[in-house]
C-alpha atoms as a PDB file:
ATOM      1  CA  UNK A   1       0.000   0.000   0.000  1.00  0.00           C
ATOM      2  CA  UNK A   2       1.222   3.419  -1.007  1.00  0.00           C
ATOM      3  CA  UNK A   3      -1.512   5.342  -0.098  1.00  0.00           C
ATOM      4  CA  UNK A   4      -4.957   5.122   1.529  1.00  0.00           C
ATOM      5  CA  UNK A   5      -8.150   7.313   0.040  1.00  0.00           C
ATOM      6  CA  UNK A   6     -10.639   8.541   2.215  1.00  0.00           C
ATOM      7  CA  UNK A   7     -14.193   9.420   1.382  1.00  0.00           C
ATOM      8  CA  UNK A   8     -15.831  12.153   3.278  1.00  0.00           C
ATOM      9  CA  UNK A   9     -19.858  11.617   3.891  1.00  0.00           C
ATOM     10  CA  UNK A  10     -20.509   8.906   6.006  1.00  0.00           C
ATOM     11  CA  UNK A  11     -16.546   7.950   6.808  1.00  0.00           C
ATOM     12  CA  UNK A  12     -14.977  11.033   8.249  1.00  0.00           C
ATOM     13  CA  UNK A  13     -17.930  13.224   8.777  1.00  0.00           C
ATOM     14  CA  UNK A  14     -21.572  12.163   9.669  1.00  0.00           C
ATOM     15  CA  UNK A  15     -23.267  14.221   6.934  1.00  0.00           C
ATOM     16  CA  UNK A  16     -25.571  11.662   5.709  1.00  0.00           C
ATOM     17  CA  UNK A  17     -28.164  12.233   7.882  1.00  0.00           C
ATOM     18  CA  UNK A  18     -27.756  16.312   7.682  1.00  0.00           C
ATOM     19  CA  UNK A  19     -27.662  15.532   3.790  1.00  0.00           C
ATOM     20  CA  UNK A  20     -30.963  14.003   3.814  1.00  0.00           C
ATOM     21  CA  UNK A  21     -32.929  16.158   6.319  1.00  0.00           C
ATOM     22  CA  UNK A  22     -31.481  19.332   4.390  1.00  0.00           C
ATOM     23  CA  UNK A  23     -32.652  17.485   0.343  1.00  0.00           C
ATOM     24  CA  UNK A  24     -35.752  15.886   2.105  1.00  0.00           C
ATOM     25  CA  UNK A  25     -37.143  19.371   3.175  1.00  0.00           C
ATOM     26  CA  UNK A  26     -35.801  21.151   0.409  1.00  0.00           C
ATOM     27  CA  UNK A  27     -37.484  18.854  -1.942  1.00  0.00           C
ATOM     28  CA  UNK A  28     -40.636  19.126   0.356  1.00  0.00           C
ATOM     29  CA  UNK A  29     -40.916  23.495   0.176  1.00  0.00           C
ATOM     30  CA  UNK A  30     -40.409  22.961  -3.645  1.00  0.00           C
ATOM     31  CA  UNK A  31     -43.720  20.683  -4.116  1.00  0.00           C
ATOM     32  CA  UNK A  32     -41.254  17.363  -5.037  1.00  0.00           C
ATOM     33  CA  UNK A  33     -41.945  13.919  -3.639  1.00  0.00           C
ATOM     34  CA  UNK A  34     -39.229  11.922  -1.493  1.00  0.00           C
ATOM     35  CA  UNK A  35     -39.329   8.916  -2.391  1.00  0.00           C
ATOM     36  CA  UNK A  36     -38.287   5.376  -0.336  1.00  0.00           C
ATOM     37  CA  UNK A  37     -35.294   4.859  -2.336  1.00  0.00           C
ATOM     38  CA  UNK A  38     -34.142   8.520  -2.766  1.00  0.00           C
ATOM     39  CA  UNK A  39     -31.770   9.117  -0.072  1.00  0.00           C
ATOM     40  CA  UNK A  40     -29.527   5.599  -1.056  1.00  0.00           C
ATOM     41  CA  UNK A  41     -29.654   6.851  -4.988  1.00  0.00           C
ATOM     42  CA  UNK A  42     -28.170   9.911  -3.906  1.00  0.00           C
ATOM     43  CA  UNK A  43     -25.470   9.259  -2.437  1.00  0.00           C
ATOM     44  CA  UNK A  44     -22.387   9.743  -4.315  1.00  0.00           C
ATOM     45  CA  UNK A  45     -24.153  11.133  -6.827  1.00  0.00           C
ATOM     46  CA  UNK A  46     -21.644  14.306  -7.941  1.00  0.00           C
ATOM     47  CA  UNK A  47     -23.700  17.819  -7.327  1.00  0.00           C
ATOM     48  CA  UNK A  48     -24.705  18.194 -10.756  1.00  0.00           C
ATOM     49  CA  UNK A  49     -26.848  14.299 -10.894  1.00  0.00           C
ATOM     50  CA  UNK A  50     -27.744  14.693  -7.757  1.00  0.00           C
ATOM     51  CA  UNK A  51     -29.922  18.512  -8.262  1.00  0.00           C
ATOM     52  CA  UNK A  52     -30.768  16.977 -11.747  1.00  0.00           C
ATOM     53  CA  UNK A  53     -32.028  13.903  -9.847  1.00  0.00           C
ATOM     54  CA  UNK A  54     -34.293  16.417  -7.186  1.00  0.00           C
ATOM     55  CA  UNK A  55     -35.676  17.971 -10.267  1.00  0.00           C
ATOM     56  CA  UNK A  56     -36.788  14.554 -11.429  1.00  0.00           C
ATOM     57  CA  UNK A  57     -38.751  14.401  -8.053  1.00  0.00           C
ATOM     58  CA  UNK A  58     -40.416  17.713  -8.913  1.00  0.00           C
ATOM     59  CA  UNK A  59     -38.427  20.641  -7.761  1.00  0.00           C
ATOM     60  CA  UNK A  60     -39.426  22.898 -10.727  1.00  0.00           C
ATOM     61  CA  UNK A  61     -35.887  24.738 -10.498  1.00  0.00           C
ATOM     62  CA  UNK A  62     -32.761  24.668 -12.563  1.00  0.00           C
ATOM     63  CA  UNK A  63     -30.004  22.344 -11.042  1.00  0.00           C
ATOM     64  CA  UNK A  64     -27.998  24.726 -10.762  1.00  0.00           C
ATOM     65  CA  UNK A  65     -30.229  27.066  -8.633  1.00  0.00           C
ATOM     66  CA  UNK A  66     -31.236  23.262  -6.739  1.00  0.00           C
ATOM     67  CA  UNK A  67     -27.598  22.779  -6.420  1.00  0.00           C
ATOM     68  CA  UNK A  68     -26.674  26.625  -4.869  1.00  0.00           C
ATOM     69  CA  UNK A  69     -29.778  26.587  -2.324  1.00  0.00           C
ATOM     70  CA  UNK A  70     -28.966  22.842  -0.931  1.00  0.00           C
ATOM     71  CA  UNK A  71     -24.787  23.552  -1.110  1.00  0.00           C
ATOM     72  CA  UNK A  72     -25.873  26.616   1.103  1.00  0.00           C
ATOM     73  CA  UNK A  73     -28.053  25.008   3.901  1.00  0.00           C
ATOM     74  CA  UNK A  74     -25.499  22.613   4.183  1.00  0.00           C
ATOM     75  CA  UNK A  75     -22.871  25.143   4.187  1.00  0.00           C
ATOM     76  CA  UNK A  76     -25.084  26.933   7.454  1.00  0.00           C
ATOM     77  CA  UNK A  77     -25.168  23.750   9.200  1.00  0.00           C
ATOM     78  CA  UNK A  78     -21.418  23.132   9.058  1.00  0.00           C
ATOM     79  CA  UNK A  79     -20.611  26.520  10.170  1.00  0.00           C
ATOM     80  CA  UNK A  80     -22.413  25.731  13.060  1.00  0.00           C
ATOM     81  CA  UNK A  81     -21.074  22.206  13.903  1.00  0.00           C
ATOM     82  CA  UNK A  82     -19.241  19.462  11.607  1.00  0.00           C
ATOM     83  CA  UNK A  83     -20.791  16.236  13.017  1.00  0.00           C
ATOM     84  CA  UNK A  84     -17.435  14.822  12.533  1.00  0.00           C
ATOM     85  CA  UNK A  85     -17.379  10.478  12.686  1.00  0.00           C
ATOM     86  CA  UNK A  86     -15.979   8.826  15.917  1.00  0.00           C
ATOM     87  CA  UNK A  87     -12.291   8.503  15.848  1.00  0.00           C
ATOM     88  CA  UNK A  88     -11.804  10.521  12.531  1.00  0.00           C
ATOM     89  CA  UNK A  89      -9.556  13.032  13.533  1.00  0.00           C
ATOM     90  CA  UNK A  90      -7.442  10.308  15.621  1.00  0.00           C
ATOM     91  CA  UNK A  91      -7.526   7.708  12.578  1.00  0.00           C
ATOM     92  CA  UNK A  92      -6.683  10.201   9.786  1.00  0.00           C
ATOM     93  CA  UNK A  93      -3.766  12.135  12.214  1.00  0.00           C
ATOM     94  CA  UNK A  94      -2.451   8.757  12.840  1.00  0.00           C
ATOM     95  CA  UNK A  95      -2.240   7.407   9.228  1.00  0.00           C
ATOM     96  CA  UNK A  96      -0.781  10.696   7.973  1.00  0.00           C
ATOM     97  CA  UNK A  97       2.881   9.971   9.694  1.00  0.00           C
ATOM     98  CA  UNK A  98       2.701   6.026   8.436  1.00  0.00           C
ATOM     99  CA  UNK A  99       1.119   6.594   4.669  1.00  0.00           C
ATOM    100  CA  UNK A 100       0.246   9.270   2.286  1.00  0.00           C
ATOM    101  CA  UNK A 101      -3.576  10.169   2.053  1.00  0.00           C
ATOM    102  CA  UNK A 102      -5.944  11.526  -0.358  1.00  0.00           C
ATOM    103  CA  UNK A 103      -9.816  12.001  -0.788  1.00  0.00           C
ATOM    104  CA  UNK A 104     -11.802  11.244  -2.714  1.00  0.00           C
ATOM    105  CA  UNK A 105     -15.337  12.857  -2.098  1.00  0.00           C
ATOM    106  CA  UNK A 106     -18.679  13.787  -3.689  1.00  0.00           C
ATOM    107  CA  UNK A 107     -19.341  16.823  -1.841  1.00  0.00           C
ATOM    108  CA  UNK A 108     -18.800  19.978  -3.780  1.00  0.00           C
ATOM    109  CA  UNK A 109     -15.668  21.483  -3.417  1.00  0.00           C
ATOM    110  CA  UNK A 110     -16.380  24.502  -0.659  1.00  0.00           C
ATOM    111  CA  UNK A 111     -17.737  21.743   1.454  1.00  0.00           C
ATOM    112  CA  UNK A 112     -14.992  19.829   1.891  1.00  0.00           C
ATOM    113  CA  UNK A 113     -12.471  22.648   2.388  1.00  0.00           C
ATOM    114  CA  UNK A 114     -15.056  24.289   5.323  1.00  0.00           C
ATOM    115  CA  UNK A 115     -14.914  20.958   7.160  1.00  0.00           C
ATOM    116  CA  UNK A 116     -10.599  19.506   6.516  1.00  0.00           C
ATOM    117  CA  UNK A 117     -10.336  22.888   7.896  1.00  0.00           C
ATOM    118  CA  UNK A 118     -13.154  23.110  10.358  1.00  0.00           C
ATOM    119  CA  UNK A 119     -11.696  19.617  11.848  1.00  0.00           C
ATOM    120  CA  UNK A 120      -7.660  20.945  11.328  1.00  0.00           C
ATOM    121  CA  UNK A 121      -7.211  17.990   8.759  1.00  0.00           C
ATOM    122  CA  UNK A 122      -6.575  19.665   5.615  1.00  0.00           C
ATOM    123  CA  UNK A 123      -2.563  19.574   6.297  1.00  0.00           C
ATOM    124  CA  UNK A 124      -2.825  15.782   6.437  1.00  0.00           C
ATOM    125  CA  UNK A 125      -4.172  15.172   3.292  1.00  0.00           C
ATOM    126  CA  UNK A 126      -1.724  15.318  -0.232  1.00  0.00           C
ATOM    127  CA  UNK A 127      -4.556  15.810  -2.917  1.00  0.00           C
ATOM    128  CA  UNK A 128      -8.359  15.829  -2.325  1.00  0.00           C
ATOM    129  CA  UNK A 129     -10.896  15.532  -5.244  1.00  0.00           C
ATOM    130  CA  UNK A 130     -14.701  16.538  -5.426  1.00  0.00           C
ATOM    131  CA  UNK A 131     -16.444  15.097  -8.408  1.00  0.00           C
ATOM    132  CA  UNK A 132     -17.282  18.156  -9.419  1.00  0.00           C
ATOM    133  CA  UNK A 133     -13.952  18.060 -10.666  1.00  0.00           C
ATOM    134  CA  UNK A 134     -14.031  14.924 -12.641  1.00  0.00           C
ATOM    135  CA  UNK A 135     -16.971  13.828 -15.403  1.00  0.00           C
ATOM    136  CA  UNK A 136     -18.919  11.152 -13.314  1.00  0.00           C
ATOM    137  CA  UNK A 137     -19.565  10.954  -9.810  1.00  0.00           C
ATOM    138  CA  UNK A 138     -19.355   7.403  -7.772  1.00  0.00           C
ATOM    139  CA  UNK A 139     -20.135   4.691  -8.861  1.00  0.00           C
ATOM    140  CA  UNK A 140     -17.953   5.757 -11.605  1.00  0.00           C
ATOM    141  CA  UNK A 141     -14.183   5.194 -10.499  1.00  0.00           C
ATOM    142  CA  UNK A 142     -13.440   8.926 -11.915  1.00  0.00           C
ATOM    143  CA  UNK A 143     -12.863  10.357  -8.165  1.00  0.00           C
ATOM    144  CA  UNK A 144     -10.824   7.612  -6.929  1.00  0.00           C
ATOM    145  CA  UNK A 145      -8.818   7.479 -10.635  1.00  0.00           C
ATOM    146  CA  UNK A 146      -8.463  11.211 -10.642  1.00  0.00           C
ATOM    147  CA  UNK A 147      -7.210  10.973  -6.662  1.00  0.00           C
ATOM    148  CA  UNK A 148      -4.299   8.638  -7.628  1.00  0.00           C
ATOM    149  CA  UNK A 149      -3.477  10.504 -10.570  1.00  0.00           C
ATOM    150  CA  UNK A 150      -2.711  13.313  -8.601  1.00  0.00           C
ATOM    151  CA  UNK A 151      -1.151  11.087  -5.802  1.00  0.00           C
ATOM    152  CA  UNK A 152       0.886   9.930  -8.749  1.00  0.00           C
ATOM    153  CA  UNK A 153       0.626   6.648  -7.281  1.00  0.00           C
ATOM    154  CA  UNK A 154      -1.062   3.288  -9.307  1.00  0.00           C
ATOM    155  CA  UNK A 155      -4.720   2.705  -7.817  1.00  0.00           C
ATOM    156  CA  UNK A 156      -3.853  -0.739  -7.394  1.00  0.00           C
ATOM    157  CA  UNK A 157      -1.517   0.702  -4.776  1.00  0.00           C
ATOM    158  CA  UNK A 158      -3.903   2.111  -2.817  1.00  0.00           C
ATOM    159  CA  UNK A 159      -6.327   1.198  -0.288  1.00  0.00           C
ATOM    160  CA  UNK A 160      -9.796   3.261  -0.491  1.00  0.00           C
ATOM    161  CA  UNK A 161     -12.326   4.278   2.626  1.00  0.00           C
ATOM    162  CA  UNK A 162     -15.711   3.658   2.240  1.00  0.00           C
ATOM    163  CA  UNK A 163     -18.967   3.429   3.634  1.00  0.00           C
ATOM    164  CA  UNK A 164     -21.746   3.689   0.690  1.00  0.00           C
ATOM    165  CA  UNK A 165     -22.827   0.853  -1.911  1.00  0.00           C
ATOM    166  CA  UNK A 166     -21.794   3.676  -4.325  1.00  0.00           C
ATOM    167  CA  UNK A 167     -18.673   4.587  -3.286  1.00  0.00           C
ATOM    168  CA  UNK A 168     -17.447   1.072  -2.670  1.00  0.00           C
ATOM    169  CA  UNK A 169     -18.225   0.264  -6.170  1.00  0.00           C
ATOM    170  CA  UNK A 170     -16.796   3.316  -7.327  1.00  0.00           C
ATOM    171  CA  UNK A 171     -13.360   2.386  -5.216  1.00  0.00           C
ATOM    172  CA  UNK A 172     -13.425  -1.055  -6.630  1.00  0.00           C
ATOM    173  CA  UNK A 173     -13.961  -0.050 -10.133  1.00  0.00           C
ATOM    174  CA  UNK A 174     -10.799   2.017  -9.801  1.00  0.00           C
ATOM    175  CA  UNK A 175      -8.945  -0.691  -8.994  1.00  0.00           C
ATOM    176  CA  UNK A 176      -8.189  -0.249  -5.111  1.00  0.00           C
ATOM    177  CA  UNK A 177      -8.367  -2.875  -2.651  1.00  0.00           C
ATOM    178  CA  UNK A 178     -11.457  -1.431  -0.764  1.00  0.00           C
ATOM    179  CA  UNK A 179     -12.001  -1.300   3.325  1.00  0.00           C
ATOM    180  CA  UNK A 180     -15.425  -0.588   4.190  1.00  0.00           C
ATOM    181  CA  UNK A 181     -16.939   0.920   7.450  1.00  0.00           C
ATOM    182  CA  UNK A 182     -20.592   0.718   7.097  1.00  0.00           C
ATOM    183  CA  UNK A 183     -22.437   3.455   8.554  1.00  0.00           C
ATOM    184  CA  UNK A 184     -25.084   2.241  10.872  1.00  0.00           C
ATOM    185  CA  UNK A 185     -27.810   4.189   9.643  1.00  0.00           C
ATOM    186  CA  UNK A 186     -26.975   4.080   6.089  1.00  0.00           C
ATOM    187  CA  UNK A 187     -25.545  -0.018   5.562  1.00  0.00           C
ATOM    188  CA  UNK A 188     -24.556  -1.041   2.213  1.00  0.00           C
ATOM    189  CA  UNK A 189     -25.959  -3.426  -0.097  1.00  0.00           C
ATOM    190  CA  UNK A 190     -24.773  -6.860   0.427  1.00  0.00           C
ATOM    191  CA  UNK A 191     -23.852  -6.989  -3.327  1.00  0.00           C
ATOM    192  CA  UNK A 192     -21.679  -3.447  -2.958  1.00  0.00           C
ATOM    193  CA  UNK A 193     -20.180  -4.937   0.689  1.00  0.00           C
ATOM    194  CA  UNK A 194     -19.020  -8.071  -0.707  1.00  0.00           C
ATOM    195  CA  UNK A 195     -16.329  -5.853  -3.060  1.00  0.00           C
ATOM    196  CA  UNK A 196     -14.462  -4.931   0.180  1.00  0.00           C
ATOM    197  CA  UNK A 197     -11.288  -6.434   0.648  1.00  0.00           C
ATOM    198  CA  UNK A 198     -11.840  -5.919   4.337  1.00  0.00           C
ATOM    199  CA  UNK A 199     -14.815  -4.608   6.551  1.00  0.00           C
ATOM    200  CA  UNK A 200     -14.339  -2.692   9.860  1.00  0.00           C
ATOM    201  CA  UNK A 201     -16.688  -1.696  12.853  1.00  0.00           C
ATOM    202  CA  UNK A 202     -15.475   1.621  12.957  1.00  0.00           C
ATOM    203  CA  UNK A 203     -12.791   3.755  12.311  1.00  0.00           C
ATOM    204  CA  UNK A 204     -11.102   2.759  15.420  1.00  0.00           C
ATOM    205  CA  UNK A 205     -10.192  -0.241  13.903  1.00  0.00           C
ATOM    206  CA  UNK A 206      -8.078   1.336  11.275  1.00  0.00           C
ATOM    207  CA  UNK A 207      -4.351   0.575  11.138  1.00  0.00           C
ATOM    208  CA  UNK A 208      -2.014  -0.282   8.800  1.00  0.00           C
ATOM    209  CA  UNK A 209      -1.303  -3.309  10.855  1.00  0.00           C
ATOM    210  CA  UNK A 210      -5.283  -3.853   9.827  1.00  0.00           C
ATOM    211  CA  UNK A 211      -4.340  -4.375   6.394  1.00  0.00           C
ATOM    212  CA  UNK A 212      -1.647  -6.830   6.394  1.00  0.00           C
END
């Protein structure tokens, strides 16, 4: 292993559920339907499928005004707390001396800056990537391709963080051996699980020893 990838929802911050209350309501005040399956499509969608994807549900907006309005409530929330995951700060500090790190996220850009530096973690991390700066968002590989690119390390060298049936199969389609952390709240498909190369209970149980 030459380098380890992070995601960001759901791994080092608990967004998902500030994610969903903030698109749930949105799409609510807008006279769109939330569907059952809604919140798991979503998620690493990049921010331009994912506003398209609220329009489908009847938000008569642009996605680009969608996108602006739902970037900003989340934007107010983390300004006034980033629910950051247990052990995150601890895990990612610790790694940073063994093993260089990326990230590999599907938040918009301005999101993850406000919380690497919210959470004093920005230093630790070599490159970061929002798929807003690649073509596809997960489960496209392009994040966790465009990550190692800029690592200039081969993906098959590197060991990717995930929590989401979308992001492992994004991770895996990249070519990295995959650990997954499931988020209680938000579990994977067994289908998307069964790419890991290894599955932890929390991030707590991340070493590099681990993944011997």
């Amino acid at each position: 292993m030459r380098a380890c990838v992070f995601d960001l929802d759901g791994v080092l911050v608990d967004s998902e559920p500030v994610w969903e209350e903030v698109r749930r309501a949105f799409v609510a005040e807008h006279g769109g339907t939330w569907q059952p399956d809604t919140q798991s499509r979503l998620m690493g969608m990049s921010t331009a499928e994912w506003a398209a994807y609220l329009g489908s549900l009847g938000v008569a907006m642009p996605a680009g005004e969608i996108a602006s309005a739902v970037v900003e409530r989340m934007a107010a929330r983390y300004r006034d707390a980033v629910p950051l995951m247990p052990g995150a700060v601890e895990t990612v500090r610790r790694l940073s001396g063994q093993v260089t790190l990326g990230l590999a996220s599907s938040s918009p850009r301005s999101l993850i800056d406000t919380v690497l530096a919210a959470a004093g973690l920005a230093e630790c991390f070599e490159a970061t990537v929002s798929t807003e700066e690649v073509p596809r968002g997960k489960p496209a590989p392009d994040g966790y391709l465009e990550a190692a690119r800029r690592l200039e390390v081969d993906p098959r060298e590197c060991v990717a963080v995930e929590d989401s049936s979308n992001g492992l199969r994004s991770a895996h389609a990249a070519g990295m051996r995959v650990v997954a952390v499931p988020h209680p709240r938000y579990p994977p498909a067994p289908d998307a699980l069964a790419l890991a190369w290894r599955v932890l209970p929390d991030l707590g149980a991340f070493t590099v020893e681990s993944l011997s």
